[in-house]
Each structure stands twice: as structure tokens, then as C-alpha cells.
PDB file of N, CA and C in Angstrom:
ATOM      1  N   UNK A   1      -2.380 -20.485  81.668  1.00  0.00           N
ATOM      2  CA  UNK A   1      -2.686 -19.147  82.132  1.00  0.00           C
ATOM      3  C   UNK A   1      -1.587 -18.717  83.101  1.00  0.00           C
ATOM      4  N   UNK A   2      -1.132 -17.684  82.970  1.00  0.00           N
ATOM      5  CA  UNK A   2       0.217 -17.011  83.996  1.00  0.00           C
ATOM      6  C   UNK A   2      -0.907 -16.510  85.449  1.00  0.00           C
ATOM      7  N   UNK A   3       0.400 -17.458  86.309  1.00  0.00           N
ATOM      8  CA  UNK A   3      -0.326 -17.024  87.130  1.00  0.00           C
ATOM      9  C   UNK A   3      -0.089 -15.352  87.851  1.00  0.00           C
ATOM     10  N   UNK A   4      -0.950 -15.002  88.912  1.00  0.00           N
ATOM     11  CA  UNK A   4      -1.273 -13.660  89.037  1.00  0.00           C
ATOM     12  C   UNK A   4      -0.340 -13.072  89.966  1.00  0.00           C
ATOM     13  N   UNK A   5       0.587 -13.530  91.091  1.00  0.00           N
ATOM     14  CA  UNK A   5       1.989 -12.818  91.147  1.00  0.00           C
ATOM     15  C   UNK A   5       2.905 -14.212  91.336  1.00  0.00           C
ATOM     16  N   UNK A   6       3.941 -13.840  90.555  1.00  0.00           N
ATOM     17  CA  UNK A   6       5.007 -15.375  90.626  1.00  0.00           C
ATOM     18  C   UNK A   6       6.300 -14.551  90.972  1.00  0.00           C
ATOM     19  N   UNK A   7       5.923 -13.613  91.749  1.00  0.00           N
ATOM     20  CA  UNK A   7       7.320 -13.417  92.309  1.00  0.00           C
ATOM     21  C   UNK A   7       8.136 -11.971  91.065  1.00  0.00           C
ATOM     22  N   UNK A   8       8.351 -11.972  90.664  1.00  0.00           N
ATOM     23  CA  UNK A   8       8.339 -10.575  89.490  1.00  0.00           C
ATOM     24  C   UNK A   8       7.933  -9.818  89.090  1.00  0.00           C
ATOM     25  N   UNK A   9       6.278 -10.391  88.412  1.00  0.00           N
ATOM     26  CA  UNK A   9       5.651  -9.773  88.050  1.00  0.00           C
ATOM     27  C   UNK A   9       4.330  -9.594  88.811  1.00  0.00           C
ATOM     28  N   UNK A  10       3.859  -8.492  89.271  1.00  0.00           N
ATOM     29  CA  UNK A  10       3.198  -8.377  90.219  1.00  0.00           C
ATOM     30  C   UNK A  10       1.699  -7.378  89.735  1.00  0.00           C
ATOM     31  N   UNK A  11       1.426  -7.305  88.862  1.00  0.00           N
ATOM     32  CA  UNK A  11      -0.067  -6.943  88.161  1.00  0.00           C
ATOM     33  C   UNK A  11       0.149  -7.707  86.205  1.00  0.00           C
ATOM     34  N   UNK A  12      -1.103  -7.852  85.910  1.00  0.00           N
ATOM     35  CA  UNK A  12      -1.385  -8.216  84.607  1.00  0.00           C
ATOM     36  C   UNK A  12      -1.564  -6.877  83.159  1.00  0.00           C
ATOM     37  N   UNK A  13      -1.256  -6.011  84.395  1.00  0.00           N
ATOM     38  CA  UNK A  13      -2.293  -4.760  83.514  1.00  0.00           C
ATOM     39  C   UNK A  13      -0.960  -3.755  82.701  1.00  0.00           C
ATOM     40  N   UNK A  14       0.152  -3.491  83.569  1.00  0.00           N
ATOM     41  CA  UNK A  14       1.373  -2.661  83.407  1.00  0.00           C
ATOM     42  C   UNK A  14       1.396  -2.226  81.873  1.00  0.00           C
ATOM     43  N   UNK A  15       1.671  -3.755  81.372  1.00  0.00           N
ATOM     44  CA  UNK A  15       2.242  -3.757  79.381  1.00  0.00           C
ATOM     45  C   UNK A  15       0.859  -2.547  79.049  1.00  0.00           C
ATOM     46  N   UNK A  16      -0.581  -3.096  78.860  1.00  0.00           N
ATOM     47  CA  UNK A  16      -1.248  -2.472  78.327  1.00  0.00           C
ATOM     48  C   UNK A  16      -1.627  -1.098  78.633  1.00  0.00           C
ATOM     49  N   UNK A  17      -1.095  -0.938  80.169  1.00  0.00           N
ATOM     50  CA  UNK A  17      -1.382   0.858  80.610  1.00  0.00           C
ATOM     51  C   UNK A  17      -0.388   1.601  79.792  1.00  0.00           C
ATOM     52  N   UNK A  18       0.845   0.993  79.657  1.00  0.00           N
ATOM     53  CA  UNK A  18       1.893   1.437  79.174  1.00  0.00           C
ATOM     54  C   UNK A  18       1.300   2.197  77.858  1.00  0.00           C
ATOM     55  N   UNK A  19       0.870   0.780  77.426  1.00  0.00           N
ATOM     56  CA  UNK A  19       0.504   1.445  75.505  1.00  0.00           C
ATOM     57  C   UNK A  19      -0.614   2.000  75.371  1.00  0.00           C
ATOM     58  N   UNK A  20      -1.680   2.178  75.985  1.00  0.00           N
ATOM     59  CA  UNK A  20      -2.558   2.825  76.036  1.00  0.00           C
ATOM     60  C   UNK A  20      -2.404   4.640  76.573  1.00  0.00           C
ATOM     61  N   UNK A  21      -0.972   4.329  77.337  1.00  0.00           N
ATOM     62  CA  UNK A  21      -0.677   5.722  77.602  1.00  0.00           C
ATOM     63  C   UNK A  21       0.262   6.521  76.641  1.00  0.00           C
ATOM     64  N   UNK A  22       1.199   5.603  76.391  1.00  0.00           N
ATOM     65  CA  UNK A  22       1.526   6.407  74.880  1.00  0.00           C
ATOM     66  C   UNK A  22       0.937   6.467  73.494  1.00  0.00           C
ATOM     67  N   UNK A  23       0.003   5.590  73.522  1.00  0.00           N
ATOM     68  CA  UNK A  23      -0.627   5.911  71.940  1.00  0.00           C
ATOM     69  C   UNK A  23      -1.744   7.329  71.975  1.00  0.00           C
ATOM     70  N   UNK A  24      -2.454   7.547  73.454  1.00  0.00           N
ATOM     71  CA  UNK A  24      -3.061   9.315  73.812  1.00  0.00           C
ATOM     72  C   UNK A  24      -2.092  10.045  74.187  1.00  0.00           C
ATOM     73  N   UNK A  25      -0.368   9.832  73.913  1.00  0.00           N
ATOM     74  CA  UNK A  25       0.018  10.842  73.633  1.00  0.00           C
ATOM     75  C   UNK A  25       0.447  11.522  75.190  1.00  0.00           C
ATOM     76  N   UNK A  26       0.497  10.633  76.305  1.00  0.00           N
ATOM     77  CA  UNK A  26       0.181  10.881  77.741  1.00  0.00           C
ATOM     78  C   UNK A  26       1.824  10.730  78.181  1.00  0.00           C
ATOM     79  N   UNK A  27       2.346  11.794  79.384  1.00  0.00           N
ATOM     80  CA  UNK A  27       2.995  11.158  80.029  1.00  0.00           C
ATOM     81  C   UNK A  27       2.977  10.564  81.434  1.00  0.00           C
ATOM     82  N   UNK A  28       3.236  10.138  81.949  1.00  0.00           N
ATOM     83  CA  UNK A  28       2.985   9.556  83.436  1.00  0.00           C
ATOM     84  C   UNK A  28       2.697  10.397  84.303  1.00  0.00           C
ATOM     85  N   UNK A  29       3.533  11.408  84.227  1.00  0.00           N
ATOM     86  CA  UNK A  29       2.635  12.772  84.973  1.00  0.00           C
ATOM     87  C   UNK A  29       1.060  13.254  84.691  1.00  0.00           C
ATOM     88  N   UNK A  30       1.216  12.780  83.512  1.00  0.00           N
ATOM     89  CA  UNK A  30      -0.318  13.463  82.948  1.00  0.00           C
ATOM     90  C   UNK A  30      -1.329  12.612  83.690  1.00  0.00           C
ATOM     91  N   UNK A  31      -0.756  11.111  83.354  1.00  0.00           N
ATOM     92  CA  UNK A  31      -1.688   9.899  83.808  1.00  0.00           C
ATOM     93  C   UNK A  31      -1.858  10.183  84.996  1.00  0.00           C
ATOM     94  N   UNK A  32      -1.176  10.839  85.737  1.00  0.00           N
ATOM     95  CA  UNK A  32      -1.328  10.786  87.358  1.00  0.00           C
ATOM     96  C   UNK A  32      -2.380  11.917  87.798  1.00  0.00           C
ATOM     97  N   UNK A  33      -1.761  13.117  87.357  1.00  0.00           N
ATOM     98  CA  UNK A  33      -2.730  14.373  87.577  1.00  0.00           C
ATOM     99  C   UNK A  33      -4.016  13.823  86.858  1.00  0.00           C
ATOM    100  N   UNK A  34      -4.327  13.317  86.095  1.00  0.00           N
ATOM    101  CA  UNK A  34      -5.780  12.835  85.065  1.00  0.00           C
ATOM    102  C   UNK A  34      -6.253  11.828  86.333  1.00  0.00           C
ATOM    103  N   UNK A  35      -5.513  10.927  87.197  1.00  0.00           N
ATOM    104  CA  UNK A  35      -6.057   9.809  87.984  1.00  0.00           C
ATOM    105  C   UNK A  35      -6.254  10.672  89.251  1.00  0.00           C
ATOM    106  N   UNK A  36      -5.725  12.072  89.877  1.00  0.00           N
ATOM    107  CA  UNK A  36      -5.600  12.761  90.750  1.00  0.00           C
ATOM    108  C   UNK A  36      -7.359  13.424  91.098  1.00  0.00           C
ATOM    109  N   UNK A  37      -7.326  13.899  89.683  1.00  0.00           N
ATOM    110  CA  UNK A  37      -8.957  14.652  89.165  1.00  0.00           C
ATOM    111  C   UNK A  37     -10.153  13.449  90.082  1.00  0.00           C
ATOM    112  N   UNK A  38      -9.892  12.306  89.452  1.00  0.00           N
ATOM    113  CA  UNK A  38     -10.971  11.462  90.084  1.00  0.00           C
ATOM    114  C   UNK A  38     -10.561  10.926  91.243  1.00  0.00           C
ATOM    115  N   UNK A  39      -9.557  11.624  92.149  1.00  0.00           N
ATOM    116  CA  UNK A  39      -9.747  10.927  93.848  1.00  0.00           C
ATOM    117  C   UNK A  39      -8.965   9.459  93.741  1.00  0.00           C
ATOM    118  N   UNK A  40      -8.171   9.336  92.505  1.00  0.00           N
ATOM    119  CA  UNK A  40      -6.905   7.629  92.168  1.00  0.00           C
ATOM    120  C   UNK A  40      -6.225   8.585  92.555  1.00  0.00           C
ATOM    121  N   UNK A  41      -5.297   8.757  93.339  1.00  0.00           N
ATOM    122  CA  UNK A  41      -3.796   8.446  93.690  1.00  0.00           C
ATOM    123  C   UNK A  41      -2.371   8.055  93.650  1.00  0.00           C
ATOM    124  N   UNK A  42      -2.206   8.432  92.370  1.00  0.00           N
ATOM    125  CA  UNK A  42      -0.987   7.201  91.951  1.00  0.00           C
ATOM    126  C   UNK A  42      -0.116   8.548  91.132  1.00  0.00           C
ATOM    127  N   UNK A  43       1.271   8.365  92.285  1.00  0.00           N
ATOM    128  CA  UNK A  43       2.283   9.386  91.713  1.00  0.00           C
ATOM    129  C   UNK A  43       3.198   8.735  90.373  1.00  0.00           C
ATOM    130  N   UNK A  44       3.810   9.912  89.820  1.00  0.00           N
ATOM    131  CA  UNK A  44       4.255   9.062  88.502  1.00  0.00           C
ATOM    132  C   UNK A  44       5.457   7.832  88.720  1.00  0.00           C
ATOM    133  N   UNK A  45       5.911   8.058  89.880  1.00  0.00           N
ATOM    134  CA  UNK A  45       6.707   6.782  90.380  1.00  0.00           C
ATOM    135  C   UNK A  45       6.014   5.336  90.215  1.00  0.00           C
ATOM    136  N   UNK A  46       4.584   5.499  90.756  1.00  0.00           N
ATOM    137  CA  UNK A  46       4.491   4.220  91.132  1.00  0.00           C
ATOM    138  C   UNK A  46       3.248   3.566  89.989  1.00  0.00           C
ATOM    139  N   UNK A  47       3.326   5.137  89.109  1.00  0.00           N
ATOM    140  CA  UNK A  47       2.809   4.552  87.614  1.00  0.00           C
ATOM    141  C   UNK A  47       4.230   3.751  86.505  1.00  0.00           C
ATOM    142  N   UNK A  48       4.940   4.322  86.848  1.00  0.00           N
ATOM    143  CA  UNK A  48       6.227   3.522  86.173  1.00  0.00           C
ATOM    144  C   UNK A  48       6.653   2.189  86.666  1.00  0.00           C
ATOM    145  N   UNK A  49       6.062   2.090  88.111  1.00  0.00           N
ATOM    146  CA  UNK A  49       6.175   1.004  88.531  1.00  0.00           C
ATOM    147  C   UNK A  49       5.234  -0.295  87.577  1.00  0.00           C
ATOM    148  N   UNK A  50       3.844   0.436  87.901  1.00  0.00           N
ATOM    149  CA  UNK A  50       2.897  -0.323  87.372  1.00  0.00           C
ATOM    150  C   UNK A  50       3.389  -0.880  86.070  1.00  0.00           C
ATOM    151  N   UNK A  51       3.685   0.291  84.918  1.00  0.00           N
ATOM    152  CA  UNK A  51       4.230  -0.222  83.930  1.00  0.00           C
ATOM    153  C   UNK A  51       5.281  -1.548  83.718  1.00  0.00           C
ATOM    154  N   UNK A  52       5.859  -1.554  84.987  1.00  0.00           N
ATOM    155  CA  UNK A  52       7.293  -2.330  84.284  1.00  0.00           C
ATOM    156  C   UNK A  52       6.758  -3.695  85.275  1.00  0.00           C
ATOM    157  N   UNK A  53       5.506  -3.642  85.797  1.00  0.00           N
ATOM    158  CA  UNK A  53       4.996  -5.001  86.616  1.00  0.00           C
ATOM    159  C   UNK A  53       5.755  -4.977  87.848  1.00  0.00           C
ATOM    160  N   UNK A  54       6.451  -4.086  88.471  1.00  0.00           N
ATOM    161  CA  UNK A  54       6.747  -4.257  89.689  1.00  0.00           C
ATOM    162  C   UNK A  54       5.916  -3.493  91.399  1.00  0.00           C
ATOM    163  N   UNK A  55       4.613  -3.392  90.919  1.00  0.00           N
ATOM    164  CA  UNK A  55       3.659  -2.579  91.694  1.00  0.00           C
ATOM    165  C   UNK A  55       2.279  -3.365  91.378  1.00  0.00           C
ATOM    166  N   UNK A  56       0.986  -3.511  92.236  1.00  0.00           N
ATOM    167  CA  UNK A  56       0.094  -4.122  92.381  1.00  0.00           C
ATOM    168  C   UNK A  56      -0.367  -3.074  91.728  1.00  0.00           C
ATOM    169  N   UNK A  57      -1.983  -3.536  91.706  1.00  0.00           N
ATOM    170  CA  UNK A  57      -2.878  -2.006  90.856  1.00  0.00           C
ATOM    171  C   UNK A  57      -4.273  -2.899  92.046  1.00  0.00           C
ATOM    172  N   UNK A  58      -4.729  -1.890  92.841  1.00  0.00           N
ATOM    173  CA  UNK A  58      -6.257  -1.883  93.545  1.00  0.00           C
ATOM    174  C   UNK A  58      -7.180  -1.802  92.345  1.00  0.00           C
ATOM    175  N   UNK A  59      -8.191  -2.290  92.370  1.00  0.00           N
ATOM    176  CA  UNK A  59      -9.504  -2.398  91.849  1.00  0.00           C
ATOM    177  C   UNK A  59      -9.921  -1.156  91.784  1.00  0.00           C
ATOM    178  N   UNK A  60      -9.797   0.024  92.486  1.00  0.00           N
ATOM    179  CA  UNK A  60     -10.337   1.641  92.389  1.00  0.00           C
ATOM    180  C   UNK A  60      -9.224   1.562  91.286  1.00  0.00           C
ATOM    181  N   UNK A  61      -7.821   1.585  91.431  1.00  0.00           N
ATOM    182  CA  UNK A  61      -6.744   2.046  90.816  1.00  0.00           C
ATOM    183  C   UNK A  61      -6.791   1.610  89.580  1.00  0.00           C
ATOM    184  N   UNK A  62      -7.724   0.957  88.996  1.00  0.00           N
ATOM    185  CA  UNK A  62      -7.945  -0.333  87.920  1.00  0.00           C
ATOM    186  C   UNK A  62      -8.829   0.323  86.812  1.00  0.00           C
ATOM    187  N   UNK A  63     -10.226   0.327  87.927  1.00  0.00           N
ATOM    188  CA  UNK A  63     -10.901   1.581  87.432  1.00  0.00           C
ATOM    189  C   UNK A  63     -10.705   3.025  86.807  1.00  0.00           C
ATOM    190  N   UNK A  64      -9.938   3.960  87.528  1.00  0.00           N
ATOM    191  CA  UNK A  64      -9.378   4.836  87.561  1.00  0.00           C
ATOM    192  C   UNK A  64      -8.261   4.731  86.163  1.00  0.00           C
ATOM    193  N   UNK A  65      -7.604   3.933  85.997  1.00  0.00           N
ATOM    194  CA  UNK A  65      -6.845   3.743  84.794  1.00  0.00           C
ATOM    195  C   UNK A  65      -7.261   3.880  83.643  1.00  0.00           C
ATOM    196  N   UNK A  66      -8.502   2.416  83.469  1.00  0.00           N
ATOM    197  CA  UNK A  66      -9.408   2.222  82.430  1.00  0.00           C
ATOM    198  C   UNK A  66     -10.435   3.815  82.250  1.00  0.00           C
ATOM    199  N   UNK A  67     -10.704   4.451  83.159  1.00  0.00           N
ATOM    200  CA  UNK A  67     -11.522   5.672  82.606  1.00  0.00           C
ATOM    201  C   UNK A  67     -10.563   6.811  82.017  1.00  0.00           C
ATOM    202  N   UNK A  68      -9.293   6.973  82.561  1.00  0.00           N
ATOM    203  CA  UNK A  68      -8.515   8.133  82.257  1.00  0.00           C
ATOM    204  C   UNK A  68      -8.021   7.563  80.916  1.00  0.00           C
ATOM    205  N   UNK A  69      -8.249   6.377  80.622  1.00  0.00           N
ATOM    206  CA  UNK A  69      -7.081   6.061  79.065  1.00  0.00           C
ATOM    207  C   UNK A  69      -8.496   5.542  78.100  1.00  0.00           C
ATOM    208  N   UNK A  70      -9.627   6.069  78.845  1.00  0.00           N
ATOM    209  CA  UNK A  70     -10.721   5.558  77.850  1.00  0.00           C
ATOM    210  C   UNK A  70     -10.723   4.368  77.435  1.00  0.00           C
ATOM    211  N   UNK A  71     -10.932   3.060  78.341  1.00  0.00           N
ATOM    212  CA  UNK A  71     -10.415   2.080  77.462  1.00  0.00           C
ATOM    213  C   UNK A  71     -11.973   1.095  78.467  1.00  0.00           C
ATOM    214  N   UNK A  72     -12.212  -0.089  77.922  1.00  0.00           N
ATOM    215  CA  UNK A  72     -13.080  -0.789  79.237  1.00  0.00           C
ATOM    216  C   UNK A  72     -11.597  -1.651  80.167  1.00  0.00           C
ATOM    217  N   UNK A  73     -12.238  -1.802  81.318  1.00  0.00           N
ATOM    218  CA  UNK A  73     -11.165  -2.578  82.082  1.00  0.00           C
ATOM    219  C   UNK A  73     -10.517  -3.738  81.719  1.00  0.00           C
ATOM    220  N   UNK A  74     -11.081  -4.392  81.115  1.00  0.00           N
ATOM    221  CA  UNK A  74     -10.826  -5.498  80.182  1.00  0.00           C
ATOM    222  C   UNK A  74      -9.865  -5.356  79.636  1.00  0.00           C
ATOM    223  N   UNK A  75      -9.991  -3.911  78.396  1.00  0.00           N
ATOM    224  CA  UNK A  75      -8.852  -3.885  77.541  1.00  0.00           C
ATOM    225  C   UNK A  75      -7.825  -4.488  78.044  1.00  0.00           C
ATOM    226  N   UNK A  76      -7.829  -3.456  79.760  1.00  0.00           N
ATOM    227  CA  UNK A  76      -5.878  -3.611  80.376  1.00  0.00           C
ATOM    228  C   UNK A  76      -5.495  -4.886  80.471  1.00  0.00           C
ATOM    229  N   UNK A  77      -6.340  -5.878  80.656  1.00  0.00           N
ATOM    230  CA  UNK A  77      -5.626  -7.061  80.891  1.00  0.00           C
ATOM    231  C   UNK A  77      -4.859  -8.023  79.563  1.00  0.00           C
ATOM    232  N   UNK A  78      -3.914  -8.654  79.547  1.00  0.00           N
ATOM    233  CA  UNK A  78      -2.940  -9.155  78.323  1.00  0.00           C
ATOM    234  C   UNK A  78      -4.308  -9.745  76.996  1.00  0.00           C
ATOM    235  N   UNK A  79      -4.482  -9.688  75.740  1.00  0.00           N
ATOM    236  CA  UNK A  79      -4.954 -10.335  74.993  1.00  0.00           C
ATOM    237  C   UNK A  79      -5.148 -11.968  74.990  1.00  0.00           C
ATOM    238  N   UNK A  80      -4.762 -12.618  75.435  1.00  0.00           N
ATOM    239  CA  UNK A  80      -4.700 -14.031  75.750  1.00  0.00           C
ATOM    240  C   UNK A  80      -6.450 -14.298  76.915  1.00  0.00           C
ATOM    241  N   UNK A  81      -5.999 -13.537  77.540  1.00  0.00           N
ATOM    242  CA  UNK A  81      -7.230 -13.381  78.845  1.00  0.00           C
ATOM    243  C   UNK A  81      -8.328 -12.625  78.411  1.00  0.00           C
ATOM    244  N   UNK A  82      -8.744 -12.088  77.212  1.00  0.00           N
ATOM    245  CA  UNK A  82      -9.689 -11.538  76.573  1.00  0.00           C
ATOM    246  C   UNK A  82     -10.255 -12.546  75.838  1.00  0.00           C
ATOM    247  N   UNK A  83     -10.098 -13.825  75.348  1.00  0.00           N
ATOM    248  CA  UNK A  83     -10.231 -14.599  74.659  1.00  0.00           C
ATOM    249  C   UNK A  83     -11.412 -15.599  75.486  1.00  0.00           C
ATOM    250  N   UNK A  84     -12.869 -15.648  74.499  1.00  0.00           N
ATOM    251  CA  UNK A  84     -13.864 -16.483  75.433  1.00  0.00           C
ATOM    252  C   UNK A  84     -13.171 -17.743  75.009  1.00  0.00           C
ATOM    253  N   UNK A  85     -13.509 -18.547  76.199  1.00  0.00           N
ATOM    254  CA  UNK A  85     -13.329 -20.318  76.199  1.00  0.00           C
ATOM    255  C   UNK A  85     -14.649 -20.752  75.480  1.00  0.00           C
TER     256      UNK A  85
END
């Protein structure tokens, strides 16, 4: 299991916000003003951050993701970690 910051990569979630934001067709601005509506916070800077794993993501901010990209919270995390033991 990768662990959860090793120095680079600093959230689990980035890859899948990424693709979840371009397959609705979204741009980072959108994602932001859409996370703005519900009281998340996150300018398109530090959504590009998120994307490329160099920015943490808060548990509101987590939330806030998973509702604006319609997805459960789960989705965001890598496929490997979705997998029951």
C-alpha cells in the first residue's frame, strides 16, 4: 500500500479528480466556482495543485469534490484501495 505522503506526493485523490473532471466536461475554474456554491474553497490554482499531487485535500475539501463531480468519496481514491481484502 503507498504510503499517504512520502515526500512528493501529497494526497491519494489528485489522478481521479483530474478524470472525473474532464470526463463532465469541467474546467478547474468550473470545479472551483461549483466547490465555491457549497462554502469549499479551492481556487483553480490549488485545484491544479491537487491534481498533479502536490497539495493536501481536507476532509470538507474531499467531500466537496466527491459531490460537485457526482462521484461517492471512495471513487476519488486510486482503484487498488477500493479493493475489499
Amino acid at each position: 500500500m503507498p504510503r499517504i505522503i512520502d515526500g512528493n506526493q501529497f494526497n491519494l485523490v489528485g489522478d481521479k479528480v483530474k478524470l472525473y473532471r474532464k470526463q463532465r466536461r469541467m474546467s478547474q475554474k468550473e470545479l472551483s466556482e461549483k466547490l465555491e456554491m457549497l462554502a469549499v474553497y479551492i481556487c483553480r490554482g490549488s485545484i491544479s495543485r491537487i491534481e498533479d499531487g502536490s497539495r493536501t485535500v481536507t476532509d470538507i475539501e474531499l467531500y466537496g469534490l466527491a459531490t460537485v463531480l457526482g462521484v461517492p468519496v471512495q471513487a476519488l481514491f486510486p482503484d487498488d484501495m477500493n479493493k475489499s481484502s
